[in-house]
N, C-alpha and C. Protein backbone atom coordinates (compact mmCIF):
# COMPACT_ATOMS: atom_id res chain seq x y z
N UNK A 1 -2.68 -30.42 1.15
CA UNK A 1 -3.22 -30.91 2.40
C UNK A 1 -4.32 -29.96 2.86
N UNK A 2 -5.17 -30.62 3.64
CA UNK A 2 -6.57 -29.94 4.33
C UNK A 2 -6.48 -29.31 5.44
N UNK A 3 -6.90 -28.32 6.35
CA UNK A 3 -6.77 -28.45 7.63
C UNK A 3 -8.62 -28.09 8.13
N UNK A 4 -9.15 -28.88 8.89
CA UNK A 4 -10.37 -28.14 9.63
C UNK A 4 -10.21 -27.34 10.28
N UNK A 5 -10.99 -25.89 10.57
CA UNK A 5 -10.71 -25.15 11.17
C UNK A 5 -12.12 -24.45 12.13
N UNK A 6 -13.08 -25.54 12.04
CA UNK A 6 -13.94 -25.30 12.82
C UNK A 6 -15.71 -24.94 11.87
N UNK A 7 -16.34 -25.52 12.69
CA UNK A 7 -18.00 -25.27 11.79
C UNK A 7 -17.55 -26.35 10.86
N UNK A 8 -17.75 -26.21 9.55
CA UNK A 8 -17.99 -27.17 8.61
C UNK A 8 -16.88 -26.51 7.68
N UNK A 9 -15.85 -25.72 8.14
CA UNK A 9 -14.99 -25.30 6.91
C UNK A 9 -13.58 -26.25 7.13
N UNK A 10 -12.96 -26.03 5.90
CA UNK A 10 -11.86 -26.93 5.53
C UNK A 10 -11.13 -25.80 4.55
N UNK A 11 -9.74 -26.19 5.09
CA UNK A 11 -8.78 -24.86 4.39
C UNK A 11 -8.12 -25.91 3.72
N UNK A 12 -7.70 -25.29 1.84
CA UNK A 12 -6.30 -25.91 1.44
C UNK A 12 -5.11 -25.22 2.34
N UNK A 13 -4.31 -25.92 2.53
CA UNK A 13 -2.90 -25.60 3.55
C UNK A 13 -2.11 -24.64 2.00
N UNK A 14 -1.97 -24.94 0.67
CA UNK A 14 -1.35 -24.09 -0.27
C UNK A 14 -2.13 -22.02 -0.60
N UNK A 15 -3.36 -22.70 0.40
CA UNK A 15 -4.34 -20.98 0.01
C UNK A 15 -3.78 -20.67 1.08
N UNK A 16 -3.10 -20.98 2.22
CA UNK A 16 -2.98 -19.94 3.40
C UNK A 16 -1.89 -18.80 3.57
N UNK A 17 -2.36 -17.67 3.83
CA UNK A 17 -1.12 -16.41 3.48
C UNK A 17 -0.44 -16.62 4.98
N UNK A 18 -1.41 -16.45 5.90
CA UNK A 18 -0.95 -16.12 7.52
C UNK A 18 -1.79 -16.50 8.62
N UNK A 19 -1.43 -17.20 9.56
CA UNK A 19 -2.04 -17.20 10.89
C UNK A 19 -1.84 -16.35 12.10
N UNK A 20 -2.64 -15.72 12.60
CA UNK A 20 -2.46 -15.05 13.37
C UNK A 20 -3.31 -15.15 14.30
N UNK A 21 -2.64 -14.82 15.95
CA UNK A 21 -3.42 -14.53 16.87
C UNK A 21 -3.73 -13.13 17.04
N UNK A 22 -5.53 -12.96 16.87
CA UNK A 22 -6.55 -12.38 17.12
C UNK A 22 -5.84 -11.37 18.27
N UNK A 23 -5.83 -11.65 19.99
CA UNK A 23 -5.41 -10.68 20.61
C UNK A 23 -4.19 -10.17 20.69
N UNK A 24 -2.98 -10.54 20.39
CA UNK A 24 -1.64 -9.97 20.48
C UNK A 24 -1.76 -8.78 18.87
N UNK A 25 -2.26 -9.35 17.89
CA UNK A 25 -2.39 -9.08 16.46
C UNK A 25 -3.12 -7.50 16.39
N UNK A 26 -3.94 -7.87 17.03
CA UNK A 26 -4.93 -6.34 17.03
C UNK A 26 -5.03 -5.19 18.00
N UNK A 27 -3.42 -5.36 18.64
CA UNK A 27 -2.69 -4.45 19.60
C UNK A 27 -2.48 -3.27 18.33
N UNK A 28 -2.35 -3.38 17.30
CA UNK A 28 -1.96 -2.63 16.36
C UNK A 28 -2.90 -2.13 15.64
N UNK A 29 -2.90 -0.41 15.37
CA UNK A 29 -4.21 -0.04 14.61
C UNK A 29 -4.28 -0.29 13.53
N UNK A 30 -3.05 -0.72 12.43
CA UNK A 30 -2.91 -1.16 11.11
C UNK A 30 -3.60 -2.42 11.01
N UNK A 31 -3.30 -2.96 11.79
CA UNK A 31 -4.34 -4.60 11.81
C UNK A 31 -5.79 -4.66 12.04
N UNK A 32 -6.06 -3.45 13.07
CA UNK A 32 -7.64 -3.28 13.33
C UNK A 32 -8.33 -2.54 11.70
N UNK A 33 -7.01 -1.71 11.32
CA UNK A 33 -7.49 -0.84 10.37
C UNK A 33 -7.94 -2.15 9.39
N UNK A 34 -6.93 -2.97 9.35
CA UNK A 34 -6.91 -4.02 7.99
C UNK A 34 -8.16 -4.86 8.46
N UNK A 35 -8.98 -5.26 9.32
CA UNK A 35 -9.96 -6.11 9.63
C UNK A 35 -11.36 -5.38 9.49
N UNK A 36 -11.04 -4.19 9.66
CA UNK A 36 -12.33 -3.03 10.03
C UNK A 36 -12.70 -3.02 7.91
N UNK A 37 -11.72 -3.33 7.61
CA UNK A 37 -11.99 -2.56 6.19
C UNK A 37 -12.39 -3.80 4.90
N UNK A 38 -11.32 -5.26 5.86
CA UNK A 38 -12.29 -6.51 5.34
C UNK A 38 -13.55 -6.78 5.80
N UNK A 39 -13.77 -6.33 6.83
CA UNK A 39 -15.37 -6.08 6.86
C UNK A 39 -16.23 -5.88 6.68
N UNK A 40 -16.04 -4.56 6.09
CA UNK A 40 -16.82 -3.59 5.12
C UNK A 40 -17.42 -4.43 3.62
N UNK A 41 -15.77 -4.77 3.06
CA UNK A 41 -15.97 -5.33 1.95
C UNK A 41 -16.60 -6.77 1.88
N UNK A 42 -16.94 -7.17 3.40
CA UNK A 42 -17.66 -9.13 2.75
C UNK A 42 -16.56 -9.71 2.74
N UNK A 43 -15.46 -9.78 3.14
CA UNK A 43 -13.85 -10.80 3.20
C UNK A 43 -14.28 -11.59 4.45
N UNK A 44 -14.38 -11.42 5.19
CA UNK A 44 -14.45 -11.97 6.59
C UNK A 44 -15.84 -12.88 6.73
N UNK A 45 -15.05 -14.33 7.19
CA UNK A 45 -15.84 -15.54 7.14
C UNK A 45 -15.39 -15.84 8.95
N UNK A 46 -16.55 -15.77 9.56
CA UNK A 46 -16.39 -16.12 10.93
C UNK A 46 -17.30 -17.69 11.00
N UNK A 47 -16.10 -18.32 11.36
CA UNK A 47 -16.84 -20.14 11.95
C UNK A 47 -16.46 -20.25 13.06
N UNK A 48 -16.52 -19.28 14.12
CA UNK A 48 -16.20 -19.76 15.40
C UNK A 48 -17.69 -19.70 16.04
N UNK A 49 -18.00 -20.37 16.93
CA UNK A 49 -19.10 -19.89 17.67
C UNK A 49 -19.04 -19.62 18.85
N UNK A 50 -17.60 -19.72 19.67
CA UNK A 50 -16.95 -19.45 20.81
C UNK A 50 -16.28 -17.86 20.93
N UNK A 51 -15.17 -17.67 21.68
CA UNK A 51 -15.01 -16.44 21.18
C UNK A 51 -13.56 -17.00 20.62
N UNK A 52 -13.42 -16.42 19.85
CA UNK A 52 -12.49 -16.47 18.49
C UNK A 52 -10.99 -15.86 19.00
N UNK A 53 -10.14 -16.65 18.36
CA UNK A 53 -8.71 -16.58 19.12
C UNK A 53 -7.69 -16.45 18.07
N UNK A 54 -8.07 -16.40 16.95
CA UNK A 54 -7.11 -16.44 15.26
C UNK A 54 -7.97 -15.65 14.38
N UNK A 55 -7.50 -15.79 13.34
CA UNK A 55 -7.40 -14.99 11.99
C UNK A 55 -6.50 -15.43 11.23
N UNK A 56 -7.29 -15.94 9.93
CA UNK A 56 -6.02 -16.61 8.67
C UNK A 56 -6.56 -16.02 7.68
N UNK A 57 -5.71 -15.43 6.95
CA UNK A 57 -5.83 -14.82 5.72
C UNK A 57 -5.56 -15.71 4.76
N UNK A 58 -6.27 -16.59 3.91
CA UNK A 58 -6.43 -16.99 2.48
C UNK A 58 -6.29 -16.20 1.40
N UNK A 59 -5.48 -16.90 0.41
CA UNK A 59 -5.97 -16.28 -0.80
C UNK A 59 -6.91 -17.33 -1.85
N UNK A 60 -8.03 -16.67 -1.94
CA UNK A 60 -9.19 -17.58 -2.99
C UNK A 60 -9.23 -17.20 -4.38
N UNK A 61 -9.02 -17.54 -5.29
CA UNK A 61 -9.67 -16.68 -6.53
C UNK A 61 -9.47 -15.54 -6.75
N UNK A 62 -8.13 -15.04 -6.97
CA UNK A 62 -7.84 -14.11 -6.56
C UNK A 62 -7.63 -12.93 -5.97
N UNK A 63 -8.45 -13.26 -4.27
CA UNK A 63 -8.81 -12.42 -3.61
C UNK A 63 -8.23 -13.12 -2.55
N UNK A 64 -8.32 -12.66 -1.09
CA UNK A 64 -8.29 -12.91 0.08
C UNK A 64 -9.40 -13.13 0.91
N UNK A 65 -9.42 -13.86 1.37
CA UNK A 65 -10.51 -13.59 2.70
C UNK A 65 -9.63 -14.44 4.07
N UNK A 66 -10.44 -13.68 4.89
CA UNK A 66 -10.00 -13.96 6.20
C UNK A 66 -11.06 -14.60 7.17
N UNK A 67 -10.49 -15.41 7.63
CA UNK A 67 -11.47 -16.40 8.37
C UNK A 67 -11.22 -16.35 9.80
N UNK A 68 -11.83 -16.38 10.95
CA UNK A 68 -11.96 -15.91 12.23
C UNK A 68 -12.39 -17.05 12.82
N UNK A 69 -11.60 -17.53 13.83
CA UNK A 69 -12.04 -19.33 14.22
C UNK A 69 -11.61 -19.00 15.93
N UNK A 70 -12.05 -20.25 16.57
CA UNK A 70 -11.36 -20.42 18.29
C UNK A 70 -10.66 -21.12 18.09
N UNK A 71 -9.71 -21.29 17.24
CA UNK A 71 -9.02 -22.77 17.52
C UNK A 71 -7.66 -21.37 17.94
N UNK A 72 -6.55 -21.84 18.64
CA UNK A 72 -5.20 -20.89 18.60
C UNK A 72 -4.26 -21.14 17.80
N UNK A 73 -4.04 -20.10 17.21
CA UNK A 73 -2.63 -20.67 16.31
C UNK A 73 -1.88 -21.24 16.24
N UNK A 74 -1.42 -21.99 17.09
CA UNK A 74 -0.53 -23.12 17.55
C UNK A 74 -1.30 -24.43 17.35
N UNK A 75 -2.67 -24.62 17.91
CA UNK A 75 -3.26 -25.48 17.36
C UNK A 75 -3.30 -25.87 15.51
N UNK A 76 -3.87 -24.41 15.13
CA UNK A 76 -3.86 -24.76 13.64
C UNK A 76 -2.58 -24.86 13.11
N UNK A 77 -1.61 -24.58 13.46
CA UNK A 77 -0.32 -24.96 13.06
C UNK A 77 0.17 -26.03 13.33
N UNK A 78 -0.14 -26.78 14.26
CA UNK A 78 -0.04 -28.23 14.75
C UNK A 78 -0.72 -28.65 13.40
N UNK A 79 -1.49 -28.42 12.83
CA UNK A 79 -2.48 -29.45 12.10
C UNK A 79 -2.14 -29.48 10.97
N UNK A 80 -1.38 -28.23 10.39
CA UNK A 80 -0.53 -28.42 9.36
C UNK A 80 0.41 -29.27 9.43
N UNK A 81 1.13 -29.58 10.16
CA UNK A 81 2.41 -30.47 10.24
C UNK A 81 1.92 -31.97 9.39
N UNK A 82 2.66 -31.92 8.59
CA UNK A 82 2.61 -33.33 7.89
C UNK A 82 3.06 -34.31 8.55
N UNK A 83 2.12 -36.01 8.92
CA UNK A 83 2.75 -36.83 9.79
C UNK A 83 3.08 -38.08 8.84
């Protein structure tokens, strides 16, 4: 299954590692550490053009990347639900 997640991207629902909310998430320096350092490396795909409220970690090709959207996690988890 697909989910949109904003801009023109489309996630397989089987690539997704984790959803997370952006402000409760990055209360923690291990998480800032872990975003600061996908950064560096080119992992991080931002399609929000609002201010951004999640973070989902994919795995692609045997890598990860993390994608940065406004939708809230509850939303994109709504959208997973199979109807």
């Amino acid at each position: 299954m697909y989910i949109h997640i904003g801009g023109n991207t489309v996630l397989n629902t089987r690539d997704i590692v984790g959803i997370f909310d952006l402000d409760n998430s990055t209360v923690s320096y291990r998480t800032r550490d872990f975003l600061a350092k996908a950064q560096k490396e080119g992992r991080i795909i931002n399609v929000s053009q609002d201010l951004p409220k999640s973070f989902i970690i994919c795995r692609e090709k045997g890598e990860h990347k993390i994608y940065i959207c406004q939708l809230s996690p509850m939303t994109i988890i709504k959208r997973t639900d199979k109807r």
